[in-house]
PDB file of N, CA and C in Angstrom:
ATOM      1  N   UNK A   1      69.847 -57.914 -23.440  1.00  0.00           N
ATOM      2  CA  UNK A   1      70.660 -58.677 -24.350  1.00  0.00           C
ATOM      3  C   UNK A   1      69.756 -59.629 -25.125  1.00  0.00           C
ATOM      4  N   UNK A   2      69.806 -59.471 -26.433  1.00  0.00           N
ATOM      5  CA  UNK A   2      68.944 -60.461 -27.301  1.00  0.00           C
ATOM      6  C   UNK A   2      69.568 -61.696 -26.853  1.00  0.00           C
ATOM      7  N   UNK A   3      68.997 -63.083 -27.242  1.00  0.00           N
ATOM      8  CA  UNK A   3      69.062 -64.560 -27.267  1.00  0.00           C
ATOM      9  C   UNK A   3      68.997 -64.852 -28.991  1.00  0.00           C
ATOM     10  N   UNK A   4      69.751 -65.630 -28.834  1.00  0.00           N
ATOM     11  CA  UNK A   4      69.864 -66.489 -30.625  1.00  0.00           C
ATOM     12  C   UNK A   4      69.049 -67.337 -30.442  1.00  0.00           C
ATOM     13  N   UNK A   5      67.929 -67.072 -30.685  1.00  0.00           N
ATOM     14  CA  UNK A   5      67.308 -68.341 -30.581  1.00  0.00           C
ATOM     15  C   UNK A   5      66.491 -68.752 -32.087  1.00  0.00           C
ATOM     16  N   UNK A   6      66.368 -69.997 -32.184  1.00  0.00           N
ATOM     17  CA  UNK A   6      66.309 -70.597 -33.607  1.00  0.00           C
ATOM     18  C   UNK A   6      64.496 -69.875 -33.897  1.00  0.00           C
ATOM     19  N   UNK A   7      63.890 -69.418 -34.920  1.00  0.00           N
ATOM     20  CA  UNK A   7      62.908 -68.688 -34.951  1.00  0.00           C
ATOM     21  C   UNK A   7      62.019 -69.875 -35.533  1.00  0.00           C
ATOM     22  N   UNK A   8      61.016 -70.572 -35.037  1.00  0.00           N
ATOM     23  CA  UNK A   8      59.765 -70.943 -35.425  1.00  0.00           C
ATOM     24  C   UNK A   8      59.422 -71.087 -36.510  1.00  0.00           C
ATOM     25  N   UNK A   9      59.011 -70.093 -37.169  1.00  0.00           N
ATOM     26  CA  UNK A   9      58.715 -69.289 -38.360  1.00  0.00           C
ATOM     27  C   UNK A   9      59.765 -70.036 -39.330  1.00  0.00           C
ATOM     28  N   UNK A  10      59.441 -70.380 -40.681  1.00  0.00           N
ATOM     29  CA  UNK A  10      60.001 -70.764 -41.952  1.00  0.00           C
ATOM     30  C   UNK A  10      60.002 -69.933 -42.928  1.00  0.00           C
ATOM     31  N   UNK A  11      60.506 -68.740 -42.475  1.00  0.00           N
ATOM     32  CA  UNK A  11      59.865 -67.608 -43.655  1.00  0.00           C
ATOM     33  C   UNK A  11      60.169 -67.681 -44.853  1.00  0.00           C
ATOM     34  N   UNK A  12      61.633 -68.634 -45.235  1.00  0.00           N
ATOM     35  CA  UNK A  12      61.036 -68.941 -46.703  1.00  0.00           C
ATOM     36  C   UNK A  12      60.215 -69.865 -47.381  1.00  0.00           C
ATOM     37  N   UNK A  13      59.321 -70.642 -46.565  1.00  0.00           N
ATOM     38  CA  UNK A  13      58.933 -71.162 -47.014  1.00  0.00           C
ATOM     39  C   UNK A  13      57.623 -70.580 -46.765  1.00  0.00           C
ATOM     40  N   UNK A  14      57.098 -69.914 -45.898  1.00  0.00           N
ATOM     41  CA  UNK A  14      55.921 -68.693 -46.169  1.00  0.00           C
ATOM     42  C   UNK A  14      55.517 -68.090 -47.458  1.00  0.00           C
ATOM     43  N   UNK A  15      57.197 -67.443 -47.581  1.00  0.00           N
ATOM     44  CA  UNK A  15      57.278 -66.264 -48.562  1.00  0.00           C
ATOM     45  C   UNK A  15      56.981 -67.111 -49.645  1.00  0.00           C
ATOM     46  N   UNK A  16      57.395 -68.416 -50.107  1.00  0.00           N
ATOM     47  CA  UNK A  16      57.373 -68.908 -50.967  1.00  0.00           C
ATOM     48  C   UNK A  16      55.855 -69.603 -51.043  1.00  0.00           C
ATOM     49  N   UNK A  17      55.091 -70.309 -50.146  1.00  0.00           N
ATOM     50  CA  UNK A  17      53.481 -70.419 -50.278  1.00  0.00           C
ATOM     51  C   UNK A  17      52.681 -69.376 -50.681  1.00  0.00           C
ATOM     52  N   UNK A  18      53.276 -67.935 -49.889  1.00  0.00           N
ATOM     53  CA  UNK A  18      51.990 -66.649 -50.271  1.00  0.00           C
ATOM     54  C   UNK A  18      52.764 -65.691 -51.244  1.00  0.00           C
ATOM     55  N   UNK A  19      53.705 -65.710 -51.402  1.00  0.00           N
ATOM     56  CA  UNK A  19      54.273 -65.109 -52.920  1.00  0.00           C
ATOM     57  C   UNK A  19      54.811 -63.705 -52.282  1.00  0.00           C
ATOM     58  N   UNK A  20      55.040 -63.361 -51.073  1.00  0.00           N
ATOM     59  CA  UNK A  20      55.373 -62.546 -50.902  1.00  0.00           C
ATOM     60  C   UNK A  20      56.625 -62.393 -49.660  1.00  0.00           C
ATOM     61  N   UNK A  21      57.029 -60.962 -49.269  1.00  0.00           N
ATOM     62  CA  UNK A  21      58.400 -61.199 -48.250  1.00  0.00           C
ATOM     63  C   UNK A  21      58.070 -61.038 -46.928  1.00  0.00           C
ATOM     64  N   UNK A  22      57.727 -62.267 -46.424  1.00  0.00           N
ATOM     65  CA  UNK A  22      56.923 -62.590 -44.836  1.00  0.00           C
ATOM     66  C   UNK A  22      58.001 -61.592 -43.745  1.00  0.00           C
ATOM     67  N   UNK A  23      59.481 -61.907 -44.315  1.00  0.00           N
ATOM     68  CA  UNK A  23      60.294 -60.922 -43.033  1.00  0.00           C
ATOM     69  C   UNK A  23      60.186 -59.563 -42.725  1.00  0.00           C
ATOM     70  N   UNK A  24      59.329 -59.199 -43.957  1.00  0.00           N
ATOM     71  CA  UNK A  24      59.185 -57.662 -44.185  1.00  0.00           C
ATOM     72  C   UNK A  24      58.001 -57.589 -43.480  1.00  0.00           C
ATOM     73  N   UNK A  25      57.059 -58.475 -43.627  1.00  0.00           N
ATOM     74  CA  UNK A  25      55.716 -58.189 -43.023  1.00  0.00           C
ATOM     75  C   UNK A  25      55.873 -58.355 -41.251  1.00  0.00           C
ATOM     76  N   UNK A  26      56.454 -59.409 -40.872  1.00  0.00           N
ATOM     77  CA  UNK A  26      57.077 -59.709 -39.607  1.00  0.00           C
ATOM     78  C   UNK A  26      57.862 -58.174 -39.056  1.00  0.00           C
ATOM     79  N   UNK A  27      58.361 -57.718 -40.061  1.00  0.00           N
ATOM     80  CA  UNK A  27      58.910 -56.788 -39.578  1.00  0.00           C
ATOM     81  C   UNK A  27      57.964 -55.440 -38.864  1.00  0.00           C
ATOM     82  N   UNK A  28      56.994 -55.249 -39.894  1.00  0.00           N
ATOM     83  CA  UNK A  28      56.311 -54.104 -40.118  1.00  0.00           C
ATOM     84  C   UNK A  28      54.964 -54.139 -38.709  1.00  0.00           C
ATOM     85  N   UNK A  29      54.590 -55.805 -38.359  1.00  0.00           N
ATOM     86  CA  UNK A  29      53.746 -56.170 -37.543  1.00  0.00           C
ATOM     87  C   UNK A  29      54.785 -55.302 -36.002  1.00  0.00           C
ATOM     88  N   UNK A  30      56.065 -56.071 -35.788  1.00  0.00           N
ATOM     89  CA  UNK A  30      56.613 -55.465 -34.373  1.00  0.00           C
ATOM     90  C   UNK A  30      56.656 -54.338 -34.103  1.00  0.00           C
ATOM     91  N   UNK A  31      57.192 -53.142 -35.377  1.00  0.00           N
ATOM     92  CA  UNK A  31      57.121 -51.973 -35.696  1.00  0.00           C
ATOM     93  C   UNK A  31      55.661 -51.233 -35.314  1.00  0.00           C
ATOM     94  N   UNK A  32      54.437 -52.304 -34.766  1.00  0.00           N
ATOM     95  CA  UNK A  32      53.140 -51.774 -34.783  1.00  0.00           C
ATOM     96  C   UNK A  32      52.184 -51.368 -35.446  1.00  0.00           C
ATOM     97  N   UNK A  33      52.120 -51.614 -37.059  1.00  0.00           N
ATOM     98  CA  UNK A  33      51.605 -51.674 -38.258  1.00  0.00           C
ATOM     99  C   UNK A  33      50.150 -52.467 -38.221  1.00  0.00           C
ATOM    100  N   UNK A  34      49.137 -51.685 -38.499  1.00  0.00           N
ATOM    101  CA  UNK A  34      48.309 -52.547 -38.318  1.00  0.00           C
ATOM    102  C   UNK A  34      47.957 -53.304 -39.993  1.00  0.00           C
ATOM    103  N   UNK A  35      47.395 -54.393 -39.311  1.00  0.00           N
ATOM    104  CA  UNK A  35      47.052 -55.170 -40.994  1.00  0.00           C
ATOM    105  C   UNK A  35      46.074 -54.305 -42.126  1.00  0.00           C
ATOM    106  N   UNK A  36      45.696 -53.270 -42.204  1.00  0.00           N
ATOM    107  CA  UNK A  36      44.974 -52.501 -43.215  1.00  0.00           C
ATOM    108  C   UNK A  36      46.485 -52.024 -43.196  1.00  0.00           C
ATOM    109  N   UNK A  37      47.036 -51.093 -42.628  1.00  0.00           N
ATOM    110  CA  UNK A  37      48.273 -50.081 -43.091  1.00  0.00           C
ATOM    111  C   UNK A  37      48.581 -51.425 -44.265  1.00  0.00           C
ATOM    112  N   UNK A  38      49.497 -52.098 -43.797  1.00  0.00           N
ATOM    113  CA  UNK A  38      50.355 -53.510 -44.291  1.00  0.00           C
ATOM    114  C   UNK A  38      49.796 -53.756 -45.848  1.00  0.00           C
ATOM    115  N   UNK A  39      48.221 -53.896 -45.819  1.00  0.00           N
ATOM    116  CA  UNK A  39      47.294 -53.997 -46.987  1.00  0.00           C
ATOM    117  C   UNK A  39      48.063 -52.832 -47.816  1.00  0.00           C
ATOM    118  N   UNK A  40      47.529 -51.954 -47.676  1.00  0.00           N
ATOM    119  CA  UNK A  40      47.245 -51.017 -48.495  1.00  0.00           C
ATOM    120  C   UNK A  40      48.831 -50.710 -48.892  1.00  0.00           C
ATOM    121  N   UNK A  41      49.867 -50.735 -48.164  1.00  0.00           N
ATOM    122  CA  UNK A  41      51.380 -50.348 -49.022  1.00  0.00           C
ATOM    123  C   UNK A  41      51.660 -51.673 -49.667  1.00  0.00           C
ATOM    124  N   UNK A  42      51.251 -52.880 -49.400  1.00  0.00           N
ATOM    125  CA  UNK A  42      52.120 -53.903 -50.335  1.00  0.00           C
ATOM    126  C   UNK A  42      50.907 -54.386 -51.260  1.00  0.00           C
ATOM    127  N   UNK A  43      50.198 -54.208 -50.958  1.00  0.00           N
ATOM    128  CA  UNK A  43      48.931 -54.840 -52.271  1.00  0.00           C
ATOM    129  C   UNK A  43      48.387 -56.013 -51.820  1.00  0.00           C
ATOM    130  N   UNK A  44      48.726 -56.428 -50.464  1.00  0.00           N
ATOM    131  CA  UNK A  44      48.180 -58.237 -50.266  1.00  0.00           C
ATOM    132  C   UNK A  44      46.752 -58.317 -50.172  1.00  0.00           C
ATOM    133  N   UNK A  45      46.316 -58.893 -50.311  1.00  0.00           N
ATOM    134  CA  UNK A  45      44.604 -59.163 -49.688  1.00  0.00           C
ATOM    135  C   UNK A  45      45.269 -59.146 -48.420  1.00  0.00           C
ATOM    136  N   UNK A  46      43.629 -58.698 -47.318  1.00  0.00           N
ATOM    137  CA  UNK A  46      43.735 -58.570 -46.015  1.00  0.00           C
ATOM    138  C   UNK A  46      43.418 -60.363 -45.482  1.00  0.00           C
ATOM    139  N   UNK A  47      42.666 -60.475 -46.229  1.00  0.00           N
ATOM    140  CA  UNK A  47      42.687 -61.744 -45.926  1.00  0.00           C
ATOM    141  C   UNK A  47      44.021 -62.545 -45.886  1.00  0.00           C
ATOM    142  N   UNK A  48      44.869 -62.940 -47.017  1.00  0.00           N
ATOM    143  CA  UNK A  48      46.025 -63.536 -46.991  1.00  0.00           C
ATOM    144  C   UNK A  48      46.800 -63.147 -45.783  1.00  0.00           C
ATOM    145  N   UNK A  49      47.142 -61.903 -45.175  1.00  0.00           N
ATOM    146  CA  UNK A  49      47.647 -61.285 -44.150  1.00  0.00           C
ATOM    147  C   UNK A  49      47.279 -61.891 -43.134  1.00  0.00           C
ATOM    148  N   UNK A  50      45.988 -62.072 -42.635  1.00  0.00           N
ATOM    149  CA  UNK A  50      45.500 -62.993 -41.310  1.00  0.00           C
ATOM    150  C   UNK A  50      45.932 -64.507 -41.824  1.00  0.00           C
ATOM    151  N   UNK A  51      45.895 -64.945 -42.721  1.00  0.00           N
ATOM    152  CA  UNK A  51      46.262 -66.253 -42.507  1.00  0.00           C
ATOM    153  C   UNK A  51      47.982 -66.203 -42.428  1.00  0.00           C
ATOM    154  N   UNK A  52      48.427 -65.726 -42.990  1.00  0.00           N
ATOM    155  CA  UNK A  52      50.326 -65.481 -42.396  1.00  0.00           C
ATOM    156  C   UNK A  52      50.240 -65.121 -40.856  1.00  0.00           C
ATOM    157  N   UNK A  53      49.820 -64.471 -40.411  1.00  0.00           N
ATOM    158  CA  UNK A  53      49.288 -63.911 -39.073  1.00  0.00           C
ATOM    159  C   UNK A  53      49.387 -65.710 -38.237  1.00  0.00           C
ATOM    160  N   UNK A  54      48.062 -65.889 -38.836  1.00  0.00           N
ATOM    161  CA  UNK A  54      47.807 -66.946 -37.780  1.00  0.00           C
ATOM    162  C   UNK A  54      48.835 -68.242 -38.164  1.00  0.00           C
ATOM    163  N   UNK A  55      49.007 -68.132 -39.611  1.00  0.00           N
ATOM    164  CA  UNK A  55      50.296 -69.628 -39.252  1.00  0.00           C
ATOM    165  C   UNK A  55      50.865 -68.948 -38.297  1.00  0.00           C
ATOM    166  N   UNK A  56      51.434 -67.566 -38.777  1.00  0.00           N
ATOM    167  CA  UNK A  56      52.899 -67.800 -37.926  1.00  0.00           C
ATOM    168  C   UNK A  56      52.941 -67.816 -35.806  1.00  0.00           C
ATOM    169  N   UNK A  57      51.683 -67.302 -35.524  1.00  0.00           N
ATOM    170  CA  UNK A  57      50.947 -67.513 -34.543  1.00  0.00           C
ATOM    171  C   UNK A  57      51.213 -69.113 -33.825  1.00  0.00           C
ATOM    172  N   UNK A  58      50.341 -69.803 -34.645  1.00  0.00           N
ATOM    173  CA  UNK A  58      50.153 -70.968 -34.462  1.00  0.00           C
ATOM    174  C   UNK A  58      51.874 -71.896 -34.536  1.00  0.00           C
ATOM    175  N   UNK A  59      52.836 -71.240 -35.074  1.00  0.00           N
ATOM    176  CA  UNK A  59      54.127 -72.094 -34.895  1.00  0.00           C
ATOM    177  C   UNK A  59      54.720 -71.029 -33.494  1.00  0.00           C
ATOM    178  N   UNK A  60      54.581 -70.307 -33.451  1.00  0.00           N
ATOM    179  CA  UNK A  60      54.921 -70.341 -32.194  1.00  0.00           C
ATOM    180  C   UNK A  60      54.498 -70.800 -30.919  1.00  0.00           C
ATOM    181  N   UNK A  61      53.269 -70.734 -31.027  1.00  0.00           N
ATOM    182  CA  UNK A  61      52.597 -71.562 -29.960  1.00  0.00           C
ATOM    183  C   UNK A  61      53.014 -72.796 -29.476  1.00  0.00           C
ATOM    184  N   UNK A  62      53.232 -73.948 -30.949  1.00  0.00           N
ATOM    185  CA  UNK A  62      53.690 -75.284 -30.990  1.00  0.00           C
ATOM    186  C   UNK A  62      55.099 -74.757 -30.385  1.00  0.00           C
ATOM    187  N   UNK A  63      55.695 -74.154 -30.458  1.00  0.00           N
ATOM    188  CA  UNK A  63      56.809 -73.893 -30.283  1.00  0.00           C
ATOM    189  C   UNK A  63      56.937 -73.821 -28.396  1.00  0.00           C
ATOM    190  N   UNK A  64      56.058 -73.001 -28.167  1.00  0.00           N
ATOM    191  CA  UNK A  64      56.086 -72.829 -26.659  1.00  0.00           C
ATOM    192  C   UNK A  64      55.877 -73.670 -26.170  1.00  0.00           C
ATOM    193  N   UNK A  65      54.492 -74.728 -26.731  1.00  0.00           N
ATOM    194  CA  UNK A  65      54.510 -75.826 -25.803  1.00  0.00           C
ATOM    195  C   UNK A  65      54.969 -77.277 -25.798  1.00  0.00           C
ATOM    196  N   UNK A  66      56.010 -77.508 -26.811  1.00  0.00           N
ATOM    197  CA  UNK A  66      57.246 -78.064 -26.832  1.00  0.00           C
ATOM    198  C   UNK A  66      57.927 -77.681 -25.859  1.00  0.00           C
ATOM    199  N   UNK A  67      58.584 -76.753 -25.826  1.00  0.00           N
ATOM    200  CA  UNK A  67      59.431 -76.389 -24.966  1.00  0.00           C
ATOM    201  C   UNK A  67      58.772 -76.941 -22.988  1.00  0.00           C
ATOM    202  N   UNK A  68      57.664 -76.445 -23.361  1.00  0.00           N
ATOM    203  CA  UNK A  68      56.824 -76.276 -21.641  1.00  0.00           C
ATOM    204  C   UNK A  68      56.434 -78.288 -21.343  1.00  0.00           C
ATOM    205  N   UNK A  69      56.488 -78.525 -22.784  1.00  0.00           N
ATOM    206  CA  UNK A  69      56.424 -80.150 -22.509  1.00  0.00           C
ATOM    207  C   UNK A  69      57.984 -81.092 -21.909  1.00  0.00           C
ATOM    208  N   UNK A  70      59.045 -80.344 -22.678  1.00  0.00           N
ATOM    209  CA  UNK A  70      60.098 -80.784 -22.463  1.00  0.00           C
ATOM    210  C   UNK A  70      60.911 -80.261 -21.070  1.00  0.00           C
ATOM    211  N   UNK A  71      60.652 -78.856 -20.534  1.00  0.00           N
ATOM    212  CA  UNK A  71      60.583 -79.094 -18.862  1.00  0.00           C
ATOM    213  C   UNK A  71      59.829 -79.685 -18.141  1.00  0.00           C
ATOM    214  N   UNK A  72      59.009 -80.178 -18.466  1.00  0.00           N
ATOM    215  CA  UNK A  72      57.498 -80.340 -17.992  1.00  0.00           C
ATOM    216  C   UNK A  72      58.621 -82.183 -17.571  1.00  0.00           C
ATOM    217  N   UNK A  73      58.639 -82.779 -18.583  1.00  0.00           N
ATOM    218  CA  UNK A  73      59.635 -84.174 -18.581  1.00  0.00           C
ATOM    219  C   UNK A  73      60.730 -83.922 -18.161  1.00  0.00           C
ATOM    220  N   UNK A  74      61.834 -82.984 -17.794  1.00  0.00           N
ATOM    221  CA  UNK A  74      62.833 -83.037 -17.515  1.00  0.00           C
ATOM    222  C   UNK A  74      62.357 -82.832 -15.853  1.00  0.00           C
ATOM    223  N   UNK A  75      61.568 -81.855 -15.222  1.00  0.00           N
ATOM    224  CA  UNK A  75      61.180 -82.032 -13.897  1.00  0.00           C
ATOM    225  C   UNK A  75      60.855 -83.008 -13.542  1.00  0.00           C
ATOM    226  N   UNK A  76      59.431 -83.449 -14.162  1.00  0.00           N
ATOM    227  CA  UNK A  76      59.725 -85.479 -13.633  1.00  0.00           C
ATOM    228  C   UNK A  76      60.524 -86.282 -13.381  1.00  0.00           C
ATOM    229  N   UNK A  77      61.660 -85.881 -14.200  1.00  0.00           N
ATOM    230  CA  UNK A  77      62.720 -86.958 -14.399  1.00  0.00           C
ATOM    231  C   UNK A  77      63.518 -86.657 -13.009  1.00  0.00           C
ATOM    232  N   UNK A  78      63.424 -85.114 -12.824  1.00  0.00           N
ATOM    233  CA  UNK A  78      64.482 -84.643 -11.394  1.00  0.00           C
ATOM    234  C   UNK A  78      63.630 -85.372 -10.375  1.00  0.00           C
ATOM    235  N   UNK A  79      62.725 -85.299 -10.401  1.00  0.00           N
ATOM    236  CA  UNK A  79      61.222 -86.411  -8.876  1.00  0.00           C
ATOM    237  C   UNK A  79      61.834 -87.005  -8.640  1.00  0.00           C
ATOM    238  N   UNK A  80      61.358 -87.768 -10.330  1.00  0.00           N
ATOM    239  CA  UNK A  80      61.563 -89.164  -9.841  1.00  0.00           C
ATOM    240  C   UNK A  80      63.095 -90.145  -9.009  1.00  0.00           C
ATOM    241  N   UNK A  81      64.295 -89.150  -9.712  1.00  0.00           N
ATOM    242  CA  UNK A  81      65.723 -89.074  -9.223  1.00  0.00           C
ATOM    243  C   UNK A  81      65.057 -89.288  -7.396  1.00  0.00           C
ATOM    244  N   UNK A  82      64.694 -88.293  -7.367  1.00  0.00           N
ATOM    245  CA  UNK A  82      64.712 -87.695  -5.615  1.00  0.00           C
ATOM    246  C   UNK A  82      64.010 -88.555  -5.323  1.00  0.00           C
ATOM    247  N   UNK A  83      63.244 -88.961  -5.472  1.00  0.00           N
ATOM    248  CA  UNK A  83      62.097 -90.128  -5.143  1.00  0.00           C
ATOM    249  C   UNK A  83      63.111 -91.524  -5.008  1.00  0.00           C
ATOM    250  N   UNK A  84      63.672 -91.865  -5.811  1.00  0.00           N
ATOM    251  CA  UNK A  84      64.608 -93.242  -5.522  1.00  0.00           C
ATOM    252  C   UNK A  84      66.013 -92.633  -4.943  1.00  0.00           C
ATOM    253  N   UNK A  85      66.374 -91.832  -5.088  1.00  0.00           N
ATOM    254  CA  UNK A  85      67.331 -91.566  -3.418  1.00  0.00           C
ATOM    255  C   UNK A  85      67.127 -91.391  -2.243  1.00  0.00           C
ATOM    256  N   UNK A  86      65.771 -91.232  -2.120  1.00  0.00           N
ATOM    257  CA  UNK A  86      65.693 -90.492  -0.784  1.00  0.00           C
ATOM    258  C   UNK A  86      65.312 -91.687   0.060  1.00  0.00           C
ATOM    259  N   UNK A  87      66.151 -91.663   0.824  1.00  0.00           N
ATOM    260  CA  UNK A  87      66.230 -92.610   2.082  1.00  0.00           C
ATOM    261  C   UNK A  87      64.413 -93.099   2.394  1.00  0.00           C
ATOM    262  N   UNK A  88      64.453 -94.277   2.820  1.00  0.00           N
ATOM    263  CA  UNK A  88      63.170 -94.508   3.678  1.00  0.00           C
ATOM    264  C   UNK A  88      63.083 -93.909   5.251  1.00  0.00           C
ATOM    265  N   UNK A  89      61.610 -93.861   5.062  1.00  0.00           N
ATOM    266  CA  UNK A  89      61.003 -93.011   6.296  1.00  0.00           C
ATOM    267  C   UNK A  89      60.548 -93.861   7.311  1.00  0.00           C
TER     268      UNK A  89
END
């Protein structure tokens, strides 16, 4: 079962920095497309391609470790709970 989950990625505002349709390229990457194929049917420089690559890379990452920061604080917070209930020894 997929998850709705809010996507990282700003693809219009990608599409709109590199002039081209990032969802299509996103698309074509999962599909297993390697970045020369990708080149050569849409016309991008290969270069421009690695840097869409790596933003969009790099927001997910931030993305993961947000998330791994914000359990990361919500477990503390459960401690520290247990820590001031728990009876003396």
């Amino acid at each position: 079962m997929l998850k709705n989950k809010k996507s990282p990625v700003d693809e219009k505002k990608l599409s709109k920095k590199y002039r081209t349709n990032v969802s299509s390229l996103i698309r074509w990457w999962k599909n297993g497309k390697s970045d020369v194929e990708i080149a050569t049917a849409t016309g991008i420089d290969l270069l421009t391609l690695k840097k869409i690559k790596s933003e969009i890379e790099i927001a997910h990452r931030r993305q993961r470790l947000e998330q791994k920061k914000a359990s990361l604080e919500l477990d503390q917070a459960s401690k520290q709970r247990q820590i001031f209930f728990r009876p003396l020894i």
